[in-house]
Structures are given as C-alpha cells and as structure tokens.
Protein backbone atom coordinates (compact mmCIF):
# COMPACT_ATOMS: atom_id res chain seq x y z
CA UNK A 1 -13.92 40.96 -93.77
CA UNK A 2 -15.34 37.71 -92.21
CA UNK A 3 -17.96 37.26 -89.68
CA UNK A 4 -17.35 36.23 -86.29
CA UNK A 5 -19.33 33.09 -85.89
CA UNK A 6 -19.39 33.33 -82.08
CA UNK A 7 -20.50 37.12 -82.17
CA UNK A 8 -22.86 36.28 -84.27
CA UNK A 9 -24.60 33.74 -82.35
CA UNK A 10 -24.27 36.25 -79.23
CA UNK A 11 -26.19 38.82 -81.19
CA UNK A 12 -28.93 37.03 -81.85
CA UNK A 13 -29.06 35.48 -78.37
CA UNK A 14 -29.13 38.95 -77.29
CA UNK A 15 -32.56 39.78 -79.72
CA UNK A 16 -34.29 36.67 -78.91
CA UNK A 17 -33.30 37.56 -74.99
CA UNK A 18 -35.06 40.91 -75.75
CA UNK A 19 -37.91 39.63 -77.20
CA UNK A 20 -38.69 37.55 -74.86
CA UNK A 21 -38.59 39.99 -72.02
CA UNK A 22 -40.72 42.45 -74.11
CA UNK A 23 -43.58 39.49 -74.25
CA UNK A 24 -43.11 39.24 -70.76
CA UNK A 25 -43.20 42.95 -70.28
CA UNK A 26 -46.52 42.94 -72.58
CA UNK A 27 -48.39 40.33 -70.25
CA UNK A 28 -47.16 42.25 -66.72
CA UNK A 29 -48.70 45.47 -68.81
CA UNK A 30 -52.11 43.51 -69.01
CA UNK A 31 -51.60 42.65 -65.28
CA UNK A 32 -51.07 46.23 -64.27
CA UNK A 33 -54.00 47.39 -66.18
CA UNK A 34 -56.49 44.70 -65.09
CA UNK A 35 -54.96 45.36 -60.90
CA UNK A 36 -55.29 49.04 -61.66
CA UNK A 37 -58.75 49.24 -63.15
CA UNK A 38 -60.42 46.31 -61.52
CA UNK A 39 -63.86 47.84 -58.94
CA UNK A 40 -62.88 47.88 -55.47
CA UNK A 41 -64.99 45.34 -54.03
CA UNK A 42 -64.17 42.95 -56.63
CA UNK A 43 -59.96 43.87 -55.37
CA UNK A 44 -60.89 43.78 -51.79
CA UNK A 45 -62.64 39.94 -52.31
CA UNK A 46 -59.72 38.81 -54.21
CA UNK A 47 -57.62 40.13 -51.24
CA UNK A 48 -59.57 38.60 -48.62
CA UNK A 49 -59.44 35.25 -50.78
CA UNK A 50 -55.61 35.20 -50.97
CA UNK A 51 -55.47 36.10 -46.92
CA UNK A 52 -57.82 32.77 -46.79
CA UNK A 53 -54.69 30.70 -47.86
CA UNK A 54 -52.38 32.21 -45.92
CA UNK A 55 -50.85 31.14 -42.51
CA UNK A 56 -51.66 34.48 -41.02
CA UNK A 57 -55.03 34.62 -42.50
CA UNK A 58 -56.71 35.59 -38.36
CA UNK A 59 -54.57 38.51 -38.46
CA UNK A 60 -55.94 40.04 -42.10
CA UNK A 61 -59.84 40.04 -40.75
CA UNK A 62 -58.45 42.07 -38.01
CA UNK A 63 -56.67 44.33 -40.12
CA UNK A 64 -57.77 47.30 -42.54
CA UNK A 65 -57.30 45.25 -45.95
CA UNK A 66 -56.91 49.48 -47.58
CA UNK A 67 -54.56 50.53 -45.28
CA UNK A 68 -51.91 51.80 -47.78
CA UNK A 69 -51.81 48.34 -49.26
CA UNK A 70 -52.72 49.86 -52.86
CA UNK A 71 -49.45 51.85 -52.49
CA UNK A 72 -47.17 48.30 -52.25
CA UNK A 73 -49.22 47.31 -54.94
CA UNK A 74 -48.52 50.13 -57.28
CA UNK A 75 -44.97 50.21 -56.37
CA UNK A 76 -44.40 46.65 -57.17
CA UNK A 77 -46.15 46.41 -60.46
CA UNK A 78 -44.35 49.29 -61.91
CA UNK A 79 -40.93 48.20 -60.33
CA UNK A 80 -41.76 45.09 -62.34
CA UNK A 81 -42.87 47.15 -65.32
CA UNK A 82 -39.29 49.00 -65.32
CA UNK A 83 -37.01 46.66 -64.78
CA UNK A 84 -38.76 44.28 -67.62
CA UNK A 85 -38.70 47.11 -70.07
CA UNK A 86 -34.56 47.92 -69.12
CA UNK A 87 -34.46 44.26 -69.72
CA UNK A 88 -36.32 44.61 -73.43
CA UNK A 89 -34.87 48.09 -74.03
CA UNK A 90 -31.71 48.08 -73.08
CA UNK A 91 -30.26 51.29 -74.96
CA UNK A 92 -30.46 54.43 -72.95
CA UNK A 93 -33.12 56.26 -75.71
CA UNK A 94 -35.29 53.27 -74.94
CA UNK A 95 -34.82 53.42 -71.03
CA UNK A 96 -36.02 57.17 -71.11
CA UNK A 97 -38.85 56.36 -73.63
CA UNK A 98 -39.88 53.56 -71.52
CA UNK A 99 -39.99 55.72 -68.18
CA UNK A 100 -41.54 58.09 -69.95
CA UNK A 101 -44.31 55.64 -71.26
CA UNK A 102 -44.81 54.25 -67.72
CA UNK A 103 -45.12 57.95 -66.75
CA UNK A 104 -48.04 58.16 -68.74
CA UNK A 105 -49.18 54.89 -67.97
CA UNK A 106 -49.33 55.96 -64.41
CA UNK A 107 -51.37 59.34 -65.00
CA UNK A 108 -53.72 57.39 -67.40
CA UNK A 109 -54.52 54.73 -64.69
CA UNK A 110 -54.87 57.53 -62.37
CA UNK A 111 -57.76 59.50 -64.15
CA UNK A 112 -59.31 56.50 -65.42
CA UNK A 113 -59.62 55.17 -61.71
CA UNK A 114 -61.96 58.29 -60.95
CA UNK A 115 -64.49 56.04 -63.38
CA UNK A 116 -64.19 53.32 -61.19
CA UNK A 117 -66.63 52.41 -58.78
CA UNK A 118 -65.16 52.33 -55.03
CA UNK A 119 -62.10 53.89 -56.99
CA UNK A 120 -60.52 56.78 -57.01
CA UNK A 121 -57.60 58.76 -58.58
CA UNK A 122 -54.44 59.45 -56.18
CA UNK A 123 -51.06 61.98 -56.73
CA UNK A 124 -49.69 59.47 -54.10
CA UNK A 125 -50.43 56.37 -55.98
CA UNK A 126 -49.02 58.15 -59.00
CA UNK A 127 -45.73 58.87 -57.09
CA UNK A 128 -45.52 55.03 -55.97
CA UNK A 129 -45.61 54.20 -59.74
CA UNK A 130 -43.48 56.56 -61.01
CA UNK A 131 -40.96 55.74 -57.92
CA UNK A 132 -41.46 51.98 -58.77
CA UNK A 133 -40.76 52.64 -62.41
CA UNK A 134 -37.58 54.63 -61.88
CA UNK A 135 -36.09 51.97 -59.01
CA UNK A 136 -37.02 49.13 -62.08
CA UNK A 137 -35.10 50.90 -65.27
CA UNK A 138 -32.23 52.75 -62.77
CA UNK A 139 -31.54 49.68 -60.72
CA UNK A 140 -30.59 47.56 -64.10
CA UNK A 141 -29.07 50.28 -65.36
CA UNK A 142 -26.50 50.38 -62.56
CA UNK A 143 -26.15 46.66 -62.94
CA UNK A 144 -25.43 46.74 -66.52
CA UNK A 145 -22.71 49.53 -66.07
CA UNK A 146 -21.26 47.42 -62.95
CA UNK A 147 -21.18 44.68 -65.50
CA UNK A 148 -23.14 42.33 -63.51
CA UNK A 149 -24.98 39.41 -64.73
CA UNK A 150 -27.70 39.39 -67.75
CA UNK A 151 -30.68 37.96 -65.15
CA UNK A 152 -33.23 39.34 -63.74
C-alpha cells in the first residue's frame, strides 16, 4: 500500500502545529504561575505602572486598583491556558486531562496564595479559573466540530 505524500506532509504539519502550541502553552503556564504567586504590593505597583501608560491613567488613581480586577485576571489567564492546551491536545482524553490539570492548577494556586504576603486564597477566584479553563478547551472544541478554521 503506498503512502500518501500529501497526507503525509499534513500529519506532520499537524505535530509540529501541536508542538508549538504546547511551548506556547508551557511559557503562558510560567505566566500564570508568576501573576498568581507574585506579593500583592509588588502586583498592585506593576498595575499602577501599566495605568501610567495608559490614556485613562487619571481615572485608575481614582479607582480601587482590587476591585474584582484579580477575578478578570484569573479568568483570562486560564481562558488562555485552555484554549492553548485544546490547541496542543486536541483528542478528547487530552481535553479532559488538560481541564482536569488546570483544575488542579487552580486549587494549587489557591492554597499556595494563603503563603503569600497581601495574598490570600479565594473559592471565587478558583471558580473564575476553572470557568476560564472550561470557556478555553469547550469553545475550540465547538469550533473544531463546526469545522472551523485551525487558528487561534
């Protein structure tokens, strides 16, 4: 039986695809971790820096810069977190292994925020990752049964 040239070069452009998003997956994992775990006056500084550079930047010193903002924050990097790892794992066994994973993540960065000074562990922020998470790996997965397009 011969080989399918074409298929063949498809195949691999799918691994090397899948590699590549589960490097990028890896460095938004160091991200997350380095977001989650950093001491609260050292987030709230970097937050006041970025509002510095921004066109609105009169309207953050009269806002509460930990209003709820940690919530959008969590949301976001585990959105990013799923849909990179539906992207790198794009069978379902690896889908549930990587929400599960994420799951954990979550609960880990939870109790190890208790150890963090002006930090402090949340069931809300762990629901804002886990709903991040689940919008990331279900929203490809609907795209991929829709057959939609291969980017992110």
């Amino acid at each position: 039986m011969a080989i399918d040239p074409s298929s063949e070069t498809a195949a691999m452009a799918g691994v090397a695809r899948r590699v590549r998003f589960r490097r990028l997956f890896g460095g938004a994992l160091l991200v997350t971790l380095v977001a989650l775990l950093t001491p609260a006056t050292a987030v709230l500084a970097f937050k006041m820096w970025v509002a510095s550079w921004l066109p609105w930047a009169a309207l953050a010193d009269s806002a509460d810069p930990a209003a709820h903002t940690d919530k959008i924050l969590h949301f976001g990097l585990f959105l990013l977190l799923g849909a990179l790892a539906a992207r790198g794992w794009p069978h379902p066994r690896g889908r549930v292994v990587a929400w599960l994973g994420l799951f954990l993540l979550g609960c880990l960065t939870e109790w190890l925020q208790q150890f963090v000074p002006g930090r402090g562990a949340s069931v809300f922020d762990l629901a804002a990752d886990v709903a991040g998470a689940s919008l990331g790996l279900w929203r490809l997965r609907a795209e991929r049964s829709s057959g939609a397009s291969d980017v992110v």
